[in-house]
Protein backbone atom coordinates (compact mmCIF):
# COMPACT_ATOMS: atom_id res chain seq x y z
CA UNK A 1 -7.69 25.84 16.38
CA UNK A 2 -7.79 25.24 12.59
CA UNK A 3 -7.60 28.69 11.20
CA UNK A 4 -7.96 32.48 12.66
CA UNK A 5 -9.66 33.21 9.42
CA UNK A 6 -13.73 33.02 10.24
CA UNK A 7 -16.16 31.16 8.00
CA UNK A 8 -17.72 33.79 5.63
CA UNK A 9 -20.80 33.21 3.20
CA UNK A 10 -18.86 33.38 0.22
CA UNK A 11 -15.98 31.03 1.77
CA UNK A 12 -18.48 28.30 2.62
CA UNK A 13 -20.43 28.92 -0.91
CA UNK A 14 -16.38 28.28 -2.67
CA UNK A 15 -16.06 25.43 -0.57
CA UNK A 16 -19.44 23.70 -1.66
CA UNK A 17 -18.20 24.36 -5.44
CA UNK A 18 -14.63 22.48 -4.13
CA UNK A 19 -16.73 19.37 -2.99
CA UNK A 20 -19.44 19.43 -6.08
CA UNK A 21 -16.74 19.35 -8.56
CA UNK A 22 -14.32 16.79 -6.64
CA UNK A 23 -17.94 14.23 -6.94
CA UNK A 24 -18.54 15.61 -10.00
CA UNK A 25 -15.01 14.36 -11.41
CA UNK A 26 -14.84 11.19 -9.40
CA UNK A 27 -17.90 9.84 -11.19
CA UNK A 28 -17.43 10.96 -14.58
CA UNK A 29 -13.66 9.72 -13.89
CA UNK A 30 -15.58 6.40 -13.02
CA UNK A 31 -18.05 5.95 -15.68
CA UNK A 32 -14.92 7.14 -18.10
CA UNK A 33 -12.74 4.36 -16.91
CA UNK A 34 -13.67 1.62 -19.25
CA UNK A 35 -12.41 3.96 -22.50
CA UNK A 36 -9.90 5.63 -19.88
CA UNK A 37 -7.85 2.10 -18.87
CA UNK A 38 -6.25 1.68 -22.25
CA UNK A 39 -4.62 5.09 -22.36
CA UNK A 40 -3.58 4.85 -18.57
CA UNK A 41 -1.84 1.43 -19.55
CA UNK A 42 0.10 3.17 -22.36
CA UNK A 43 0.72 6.05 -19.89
CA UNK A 44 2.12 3.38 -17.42
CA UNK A 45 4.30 1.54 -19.96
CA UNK A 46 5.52 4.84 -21.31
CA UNK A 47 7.12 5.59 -17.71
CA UNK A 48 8.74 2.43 -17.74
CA UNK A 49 9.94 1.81 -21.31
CA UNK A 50 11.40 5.67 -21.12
CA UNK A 51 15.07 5.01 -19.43
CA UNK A 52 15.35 2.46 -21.98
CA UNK A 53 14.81 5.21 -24.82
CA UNK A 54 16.77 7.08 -23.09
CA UNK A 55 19.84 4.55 -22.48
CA UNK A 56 19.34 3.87 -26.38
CA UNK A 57 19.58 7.84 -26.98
CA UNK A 58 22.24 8.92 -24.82
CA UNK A 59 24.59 5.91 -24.01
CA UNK A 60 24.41 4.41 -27.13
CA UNK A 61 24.01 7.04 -29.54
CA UNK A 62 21.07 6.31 -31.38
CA UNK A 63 19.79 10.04 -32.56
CA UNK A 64 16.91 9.39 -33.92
CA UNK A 65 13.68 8.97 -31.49
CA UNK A 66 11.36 7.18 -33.78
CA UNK A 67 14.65 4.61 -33.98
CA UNK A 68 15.39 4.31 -30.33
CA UNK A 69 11.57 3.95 -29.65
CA UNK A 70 11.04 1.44 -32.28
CA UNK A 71 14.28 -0.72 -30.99
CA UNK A 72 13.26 -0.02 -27.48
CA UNK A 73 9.46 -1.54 -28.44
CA UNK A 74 10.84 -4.64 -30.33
CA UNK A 75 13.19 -5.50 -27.71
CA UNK A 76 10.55 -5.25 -24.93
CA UNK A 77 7.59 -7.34 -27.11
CA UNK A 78 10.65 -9.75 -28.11
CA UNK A 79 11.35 -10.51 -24.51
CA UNK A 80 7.66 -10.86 -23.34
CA UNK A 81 6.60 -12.90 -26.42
CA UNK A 82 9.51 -15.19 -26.10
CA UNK A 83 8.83 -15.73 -22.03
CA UNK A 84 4.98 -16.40 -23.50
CA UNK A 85 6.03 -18.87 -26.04
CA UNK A 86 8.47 -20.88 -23.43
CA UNK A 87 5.48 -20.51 -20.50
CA UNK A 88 2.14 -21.22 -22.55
CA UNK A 89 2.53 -25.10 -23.56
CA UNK A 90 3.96 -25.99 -19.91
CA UNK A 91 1.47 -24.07 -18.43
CA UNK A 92 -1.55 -25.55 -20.40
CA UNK A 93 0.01 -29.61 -19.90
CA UNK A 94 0.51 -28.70 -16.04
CA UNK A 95 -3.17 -27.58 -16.12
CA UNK A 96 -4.57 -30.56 -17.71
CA UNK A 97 -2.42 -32.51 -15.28
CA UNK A 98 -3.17 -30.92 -11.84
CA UNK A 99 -6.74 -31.50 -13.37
CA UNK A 100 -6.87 -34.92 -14.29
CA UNK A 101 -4.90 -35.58 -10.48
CA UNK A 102 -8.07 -33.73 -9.07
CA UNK A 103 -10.35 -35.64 -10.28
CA UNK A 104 -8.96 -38.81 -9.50
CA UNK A 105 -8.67 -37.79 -5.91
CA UNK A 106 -12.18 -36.63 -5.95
CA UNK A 107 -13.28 -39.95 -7.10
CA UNK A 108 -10.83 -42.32 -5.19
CA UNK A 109 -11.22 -42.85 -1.41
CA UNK A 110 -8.07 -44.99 -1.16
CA UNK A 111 -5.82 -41.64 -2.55
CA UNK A 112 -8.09 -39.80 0.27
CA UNK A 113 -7.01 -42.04 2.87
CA UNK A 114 -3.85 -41.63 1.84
CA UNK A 115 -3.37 -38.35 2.54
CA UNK A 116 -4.37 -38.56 6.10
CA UNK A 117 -0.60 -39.12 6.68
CA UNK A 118 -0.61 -35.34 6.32
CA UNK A 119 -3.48 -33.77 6.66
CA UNK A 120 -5.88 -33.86 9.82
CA UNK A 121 -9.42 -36.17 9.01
CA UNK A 122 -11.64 -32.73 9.36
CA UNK A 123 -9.37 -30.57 6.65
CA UNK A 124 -9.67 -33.46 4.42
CA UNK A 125 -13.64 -34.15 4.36
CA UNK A 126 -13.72 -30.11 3.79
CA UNK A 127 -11.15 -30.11 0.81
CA UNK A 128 -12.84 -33.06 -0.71
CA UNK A 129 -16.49 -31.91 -0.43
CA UNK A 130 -15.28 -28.61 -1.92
CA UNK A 131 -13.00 -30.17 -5.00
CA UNK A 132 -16.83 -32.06 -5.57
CA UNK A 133 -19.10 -29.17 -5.03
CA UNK A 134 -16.97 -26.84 -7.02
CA UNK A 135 -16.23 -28.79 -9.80
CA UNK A 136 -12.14 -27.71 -9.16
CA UNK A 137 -11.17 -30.16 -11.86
CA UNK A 138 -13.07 -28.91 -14.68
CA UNK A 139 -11.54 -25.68 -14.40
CA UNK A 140 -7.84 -27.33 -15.13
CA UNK A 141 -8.59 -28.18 -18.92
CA UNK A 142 -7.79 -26.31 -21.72
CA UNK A 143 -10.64 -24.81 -22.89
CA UNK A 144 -11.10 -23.86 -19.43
CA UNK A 145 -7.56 -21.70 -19.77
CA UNK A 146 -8.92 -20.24 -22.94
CA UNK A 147 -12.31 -18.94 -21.72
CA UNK A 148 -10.44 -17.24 -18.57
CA UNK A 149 -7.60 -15.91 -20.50
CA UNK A 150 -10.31 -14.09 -22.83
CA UNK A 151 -11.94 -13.32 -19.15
CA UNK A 152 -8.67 -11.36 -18.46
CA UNK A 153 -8.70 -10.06 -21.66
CA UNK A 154 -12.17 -8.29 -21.14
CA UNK A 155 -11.10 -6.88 -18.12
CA UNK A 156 -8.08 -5.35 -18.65
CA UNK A 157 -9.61 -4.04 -22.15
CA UNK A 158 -13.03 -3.60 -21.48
CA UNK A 159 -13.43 -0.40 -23.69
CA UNK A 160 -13.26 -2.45 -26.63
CA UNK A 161 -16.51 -4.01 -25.99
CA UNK A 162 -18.54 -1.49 -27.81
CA UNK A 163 -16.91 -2.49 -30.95
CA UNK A 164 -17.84 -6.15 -30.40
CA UNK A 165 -20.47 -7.47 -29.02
CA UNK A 166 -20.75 -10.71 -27.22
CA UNK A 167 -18.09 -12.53 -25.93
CA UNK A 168 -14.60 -11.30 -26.32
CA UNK A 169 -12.77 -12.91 -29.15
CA UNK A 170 -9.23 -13.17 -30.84
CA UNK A 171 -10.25 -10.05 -32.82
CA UNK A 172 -11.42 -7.74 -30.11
CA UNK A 173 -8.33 -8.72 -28.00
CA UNK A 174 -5.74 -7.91 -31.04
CA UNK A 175 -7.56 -4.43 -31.48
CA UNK A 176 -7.65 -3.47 -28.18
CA UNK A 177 -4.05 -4.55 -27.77
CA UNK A 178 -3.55 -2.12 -30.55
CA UNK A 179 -5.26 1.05 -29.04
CA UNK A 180 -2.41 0.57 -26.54
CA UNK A 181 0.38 0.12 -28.90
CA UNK A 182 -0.84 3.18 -30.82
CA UNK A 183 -1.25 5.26 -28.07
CA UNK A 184 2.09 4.07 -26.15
CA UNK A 185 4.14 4.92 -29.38
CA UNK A 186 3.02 8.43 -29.50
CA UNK A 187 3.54 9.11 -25.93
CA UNK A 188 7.06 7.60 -26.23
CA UNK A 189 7.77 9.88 -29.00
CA UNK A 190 6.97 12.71 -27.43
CA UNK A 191 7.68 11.90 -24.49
CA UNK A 192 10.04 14.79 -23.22
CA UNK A 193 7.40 17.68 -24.50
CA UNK A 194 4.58 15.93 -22.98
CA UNK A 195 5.89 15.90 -19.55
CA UNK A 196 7.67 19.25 -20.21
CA UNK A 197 5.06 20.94 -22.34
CA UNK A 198 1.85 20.94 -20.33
CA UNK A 199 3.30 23.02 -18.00
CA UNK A 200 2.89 26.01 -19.93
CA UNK A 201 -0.89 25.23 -20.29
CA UNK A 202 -1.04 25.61 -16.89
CA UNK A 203 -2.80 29.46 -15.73
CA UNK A 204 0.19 31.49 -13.77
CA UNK A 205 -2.09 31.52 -11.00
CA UNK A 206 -1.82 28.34 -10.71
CA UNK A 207 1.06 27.20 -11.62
CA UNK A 208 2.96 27.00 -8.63
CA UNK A 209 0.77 24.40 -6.87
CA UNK A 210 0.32 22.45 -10.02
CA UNK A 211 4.11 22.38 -10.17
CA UNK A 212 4.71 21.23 -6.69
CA UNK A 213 1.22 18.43 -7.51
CA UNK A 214 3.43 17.10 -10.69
CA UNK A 215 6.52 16.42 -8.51
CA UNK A 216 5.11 14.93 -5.86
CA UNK A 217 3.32 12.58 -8.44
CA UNK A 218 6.25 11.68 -9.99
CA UNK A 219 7.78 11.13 -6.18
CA UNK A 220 5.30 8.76 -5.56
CA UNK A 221 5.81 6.69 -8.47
CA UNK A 222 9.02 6.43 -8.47
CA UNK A 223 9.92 5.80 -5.01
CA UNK A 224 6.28 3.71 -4.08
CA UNK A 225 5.43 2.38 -7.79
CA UNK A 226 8.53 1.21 -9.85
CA UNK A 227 10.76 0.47 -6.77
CA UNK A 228 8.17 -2.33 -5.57
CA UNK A 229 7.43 -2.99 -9.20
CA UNK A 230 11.33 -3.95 -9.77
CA UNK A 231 11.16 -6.01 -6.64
CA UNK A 232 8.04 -8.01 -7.20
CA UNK A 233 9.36 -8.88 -10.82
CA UNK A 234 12.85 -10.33 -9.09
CA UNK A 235 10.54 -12.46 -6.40
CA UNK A 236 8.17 -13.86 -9.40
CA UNK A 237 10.93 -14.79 -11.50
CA UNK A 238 13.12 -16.06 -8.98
CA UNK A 239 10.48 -18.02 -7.18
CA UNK A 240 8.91 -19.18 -10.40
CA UNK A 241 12.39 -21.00 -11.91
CA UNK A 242 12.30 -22.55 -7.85
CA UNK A 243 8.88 -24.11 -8.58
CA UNK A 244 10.22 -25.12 -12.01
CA UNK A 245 13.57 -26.58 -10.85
CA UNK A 246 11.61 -28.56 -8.09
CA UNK A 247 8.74 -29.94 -10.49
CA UNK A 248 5.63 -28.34 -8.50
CA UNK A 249 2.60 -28.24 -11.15
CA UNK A 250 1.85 -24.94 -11.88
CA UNK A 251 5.25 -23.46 -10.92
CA UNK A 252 5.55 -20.48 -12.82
CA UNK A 253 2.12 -19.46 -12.92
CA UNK A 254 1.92 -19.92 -9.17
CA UNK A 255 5.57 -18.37 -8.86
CA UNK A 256 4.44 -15.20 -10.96
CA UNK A 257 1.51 -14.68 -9.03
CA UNK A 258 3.70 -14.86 -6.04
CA UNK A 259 5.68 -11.95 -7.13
CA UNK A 260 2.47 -10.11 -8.06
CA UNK A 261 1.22 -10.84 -4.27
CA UNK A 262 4.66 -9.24 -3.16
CA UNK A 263 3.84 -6.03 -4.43
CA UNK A 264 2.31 -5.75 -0.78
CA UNK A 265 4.76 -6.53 1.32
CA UNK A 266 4.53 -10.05 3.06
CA UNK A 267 1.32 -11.04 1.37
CA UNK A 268 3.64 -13.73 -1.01
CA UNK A 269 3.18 -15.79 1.93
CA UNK A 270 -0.42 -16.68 0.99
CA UNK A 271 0.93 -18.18 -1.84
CA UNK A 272 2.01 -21.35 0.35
CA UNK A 273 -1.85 -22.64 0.25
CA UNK A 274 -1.71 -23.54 -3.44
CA UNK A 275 1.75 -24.44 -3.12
CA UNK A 276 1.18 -26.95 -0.32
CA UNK A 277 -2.51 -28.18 -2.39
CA UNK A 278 -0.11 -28.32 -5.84
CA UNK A 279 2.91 -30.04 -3.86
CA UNK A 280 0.08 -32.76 -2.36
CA UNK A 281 -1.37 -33.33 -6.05
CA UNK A 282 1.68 -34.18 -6.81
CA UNK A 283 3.25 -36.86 -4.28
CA UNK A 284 -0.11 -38.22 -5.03
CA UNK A 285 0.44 -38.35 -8.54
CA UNK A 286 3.92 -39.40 -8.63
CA UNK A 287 4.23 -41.30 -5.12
CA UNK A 288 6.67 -38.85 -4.02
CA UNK A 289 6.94 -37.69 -0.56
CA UNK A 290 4.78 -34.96 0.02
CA UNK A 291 7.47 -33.84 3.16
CA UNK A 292 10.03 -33.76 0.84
CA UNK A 293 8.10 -31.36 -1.61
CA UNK A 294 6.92 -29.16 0.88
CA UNK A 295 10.50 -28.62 2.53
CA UNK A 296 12.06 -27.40 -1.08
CA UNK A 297 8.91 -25.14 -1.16
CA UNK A 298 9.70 -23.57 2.18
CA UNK A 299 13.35 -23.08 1.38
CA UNK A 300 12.38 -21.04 -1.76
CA UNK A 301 10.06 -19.25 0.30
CA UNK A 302 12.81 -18.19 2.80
CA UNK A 303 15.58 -17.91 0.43
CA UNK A 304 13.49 -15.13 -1.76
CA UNK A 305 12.27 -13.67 1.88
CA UNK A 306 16.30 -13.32 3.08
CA UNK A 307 16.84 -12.05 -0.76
CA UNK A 308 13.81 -9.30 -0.39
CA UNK A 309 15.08 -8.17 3.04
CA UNK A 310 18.78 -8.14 2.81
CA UNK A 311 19.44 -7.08 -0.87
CA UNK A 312 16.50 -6.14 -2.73
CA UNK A 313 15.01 -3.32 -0.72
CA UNK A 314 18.25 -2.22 0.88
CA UNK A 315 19.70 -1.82 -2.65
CA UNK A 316 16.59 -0.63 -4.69
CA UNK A 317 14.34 0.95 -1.88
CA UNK A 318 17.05 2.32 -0.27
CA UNK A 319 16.05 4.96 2.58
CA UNK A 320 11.77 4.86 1.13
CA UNK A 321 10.33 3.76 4.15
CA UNK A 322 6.93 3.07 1.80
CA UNK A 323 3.47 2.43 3.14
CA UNK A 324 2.19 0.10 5.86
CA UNK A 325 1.28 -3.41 4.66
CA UNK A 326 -2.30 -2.68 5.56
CA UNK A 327 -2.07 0.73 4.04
CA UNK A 328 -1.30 -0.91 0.80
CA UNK A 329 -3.91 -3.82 0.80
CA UNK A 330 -6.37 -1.70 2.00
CA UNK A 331 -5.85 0.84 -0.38
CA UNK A 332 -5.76 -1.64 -3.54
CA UNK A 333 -9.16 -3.01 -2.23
CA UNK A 334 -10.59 0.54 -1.96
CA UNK A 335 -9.48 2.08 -5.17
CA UNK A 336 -10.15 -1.40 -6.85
CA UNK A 337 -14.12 -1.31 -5.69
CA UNK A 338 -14.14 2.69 -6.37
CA UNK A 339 -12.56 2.33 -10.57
CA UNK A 340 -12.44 -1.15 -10.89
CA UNK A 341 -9.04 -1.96 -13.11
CA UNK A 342 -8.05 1.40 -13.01
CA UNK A 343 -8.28 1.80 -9.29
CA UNK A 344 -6.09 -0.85 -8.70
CA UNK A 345 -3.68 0.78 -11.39
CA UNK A 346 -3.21 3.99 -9.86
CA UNK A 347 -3.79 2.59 -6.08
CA UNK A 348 -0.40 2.67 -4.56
CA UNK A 349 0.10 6.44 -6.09
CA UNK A 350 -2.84 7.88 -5.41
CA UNK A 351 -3.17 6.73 -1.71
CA UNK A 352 0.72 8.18 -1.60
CA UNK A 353 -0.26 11.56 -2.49
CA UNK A 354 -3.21 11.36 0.21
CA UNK A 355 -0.97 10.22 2.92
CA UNK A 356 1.47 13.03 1.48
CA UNK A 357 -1.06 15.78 1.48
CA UNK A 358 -2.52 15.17 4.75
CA UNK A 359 0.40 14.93 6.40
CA UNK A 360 1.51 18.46 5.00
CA UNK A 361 -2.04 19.71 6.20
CA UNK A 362 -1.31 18.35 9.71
CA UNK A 363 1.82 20.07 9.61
CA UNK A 364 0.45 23.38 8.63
CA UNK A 365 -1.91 22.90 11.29
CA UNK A 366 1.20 22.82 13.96
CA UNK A 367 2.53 25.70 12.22
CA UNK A 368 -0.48 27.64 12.57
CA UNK A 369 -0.88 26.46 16.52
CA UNK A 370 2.69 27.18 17.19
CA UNK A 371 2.89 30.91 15.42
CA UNK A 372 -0.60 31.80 17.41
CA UNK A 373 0.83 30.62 21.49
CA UNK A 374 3.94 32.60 20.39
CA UNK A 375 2.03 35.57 19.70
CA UNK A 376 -0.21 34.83 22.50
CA UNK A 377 3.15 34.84 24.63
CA UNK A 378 4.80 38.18 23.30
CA UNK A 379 4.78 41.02 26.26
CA UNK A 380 2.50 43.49 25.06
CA UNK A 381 5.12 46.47 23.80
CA UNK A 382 6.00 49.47 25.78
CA UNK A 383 5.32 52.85 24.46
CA UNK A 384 8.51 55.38 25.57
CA UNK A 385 6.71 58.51 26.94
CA UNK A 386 5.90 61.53 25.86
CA UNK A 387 8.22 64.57 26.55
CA UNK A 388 6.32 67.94 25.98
């Protein structure tokens, strides 16, 4: 029994309103997201440069806001342009090499016999009648990298297509890299009011559920979000100076995108079919044994896996049980078809909340069945008599 309370005209007429403005909002959230994504980037990077403005505040004295922001900024673009700068030129000469190995074992039967010392004859004629269909190798060259990095580029700043037209170039990417700045420098100086502040906006009426909506936000992000953010940035890192150490061709790329794939939990694994196509390039390329190459992969593999589950979510996850695998893959292909880039930003969140809200409305539910059989239950009461 879902409610005692019985269906009225004007209850089903508010309800109607409820669902017209929920569509109403999801699809002018929707056709907003292009010019929204850049502000819920900043918004994003705001939450996670914060403790550092803090630390730079509070531990180390630094009074001034705009100064502990602006160090806090320059240390954080230091240490990403730096990692850039290091990653860029090996990345590009392991391209052009992984590409240049493709295409002579596209075009070389004798390397393609060779490899039936570890692959089975059928997975062979289906790997090289893809590599020629596809084209694989011309996508390993450097003008190749270019055009897909500007690809990125245009989707993860898509709103600054109406300021250029045509294909995305240096220009557009620099402005649209500077809507985010501006907008993540503001936040971070007012930070504090902003999160404070908006509560008083709020009607009284309100304000209570609104409240209790803001903390369970901030719940979910901290304990489903930057938790298996933190992690996934230890696994990329750690398994992308493995690939380095051990000379597989694409290493930190392929290690990076490994720790992106570990956001949901187990998925990393997937990242052993490049690995073990990357590894076979090359012992091909270099006559070393492809065995050989395959068992360092595998120990990194395992080493980070051991790493994950006996130190890294004990110590940062600690008691956050977090979603289901499938909950979390599913729900980064849903909101990703639903908002596109933006979906898949505030995917693990949003689907948190859900979960979190229907679970209090099953509860509520048990509530309600469990105060109506103990009513049901109570002896009716006894009147004392009358005395004339």
């Amino acid at each position: 029994m879902f409610s005692q309370t019985p269906f009225t005209l004007d209850k089903v007429f508010r309800l109607l309103i409820d669902v017209v403005l929920v569509i109403v909002a999801f699809f002018l959230l929707r056709y907003l997201s292009d010019i929204l994504l850049p502000f819920v980037i900043a918004v994003a990077l705001a939450w996670c440069i914060n403790p550092l403005v803090h630390f730079l505040q509070h531990k180390l004295k630094i009074k001034s806001r705009i100064a502990a922001v602006i160090i806090s900024l320059i240390l954080v673009l230091t240490t990403i342009g730096a990692a850039l700068w290091a990653i860029i030129p090996r990345l590009i000469n392991d391209a052009v090499k992984i590409g240049q190995a493709i295409a002579r074992f596209a075009a070389n039967p004798a390397l393609q016999q060779q490899t039936l010392e570890y692959l089975p004859k059928e997975w062979l004629e289906w790997i090289t009648e893809y590599l020629n269909e596809a084209n694989v190798s011309a996508l390993f060259t450097a003008d190749k990298i270019e055009d897909i990095a500007a690809i990125l580029g245009q989707k993860i700043l898509p709103g600054v297509n109406f300021i250029f037209s045509g294909s995305l170039n240096l220009l557009s990417i620099v402005v649209g890299s500077s809507i985010i700045l501006i907008y993540l420098i503001f936040i971070l100086l007012d930070y504090d009011t902003i999160t404070e502040g908006w509560k008083s906006l709020v009607p009284a009426k309100y304000r209570e559920q609104v409240y209790r909506f803001s903390d369970d936000v901030d719940t979910a992000m901290t304990k489903h979000f930057r938790a298996q953010a933190i992690i996934a940035v230890i696994v990329g890192v750690l398994t992308a100076i493995g690939f380095a150490l051990i000379g597989l061709p694409l290493g930190i790329v392929l290690g990076l995108l490994i720790g992106l794939l570990s956001m949901v939990p187990y998925l990393q694994w997937l990242g052993l079919v490049p690995a073990a196509f990357f590894g076979l390039m090359h012992a091909l390329e270099t006559g070393q044994s492809f065995w050989v190459m395959m068992l360092l992969v595998l120990l990194i593999f395992l080493g980070i896996h051991l790493l994950q589950d006996f130190i890294l979510y004990p110590k940062i996850m600690g008691d956050v049980t977090g979603l289901n695998s499938a909950i979390i893959l599913l729900s980064i292909s849903v909101w990703g078809k639903l908002l596109g880039m933006l979906g898949l930003i505030i995917a693990l969140p949003a689907t948190t909340l859900l979960l979190t809200y229907y679970q209090r409305f099953l509860q509520k539910l048990e509530l309600q069945k469990h105060a109506t059989l103990n009513k049901s239950e109570q002896p009716p009461s006894k009147h004392p008599d009358t005395v004339d």
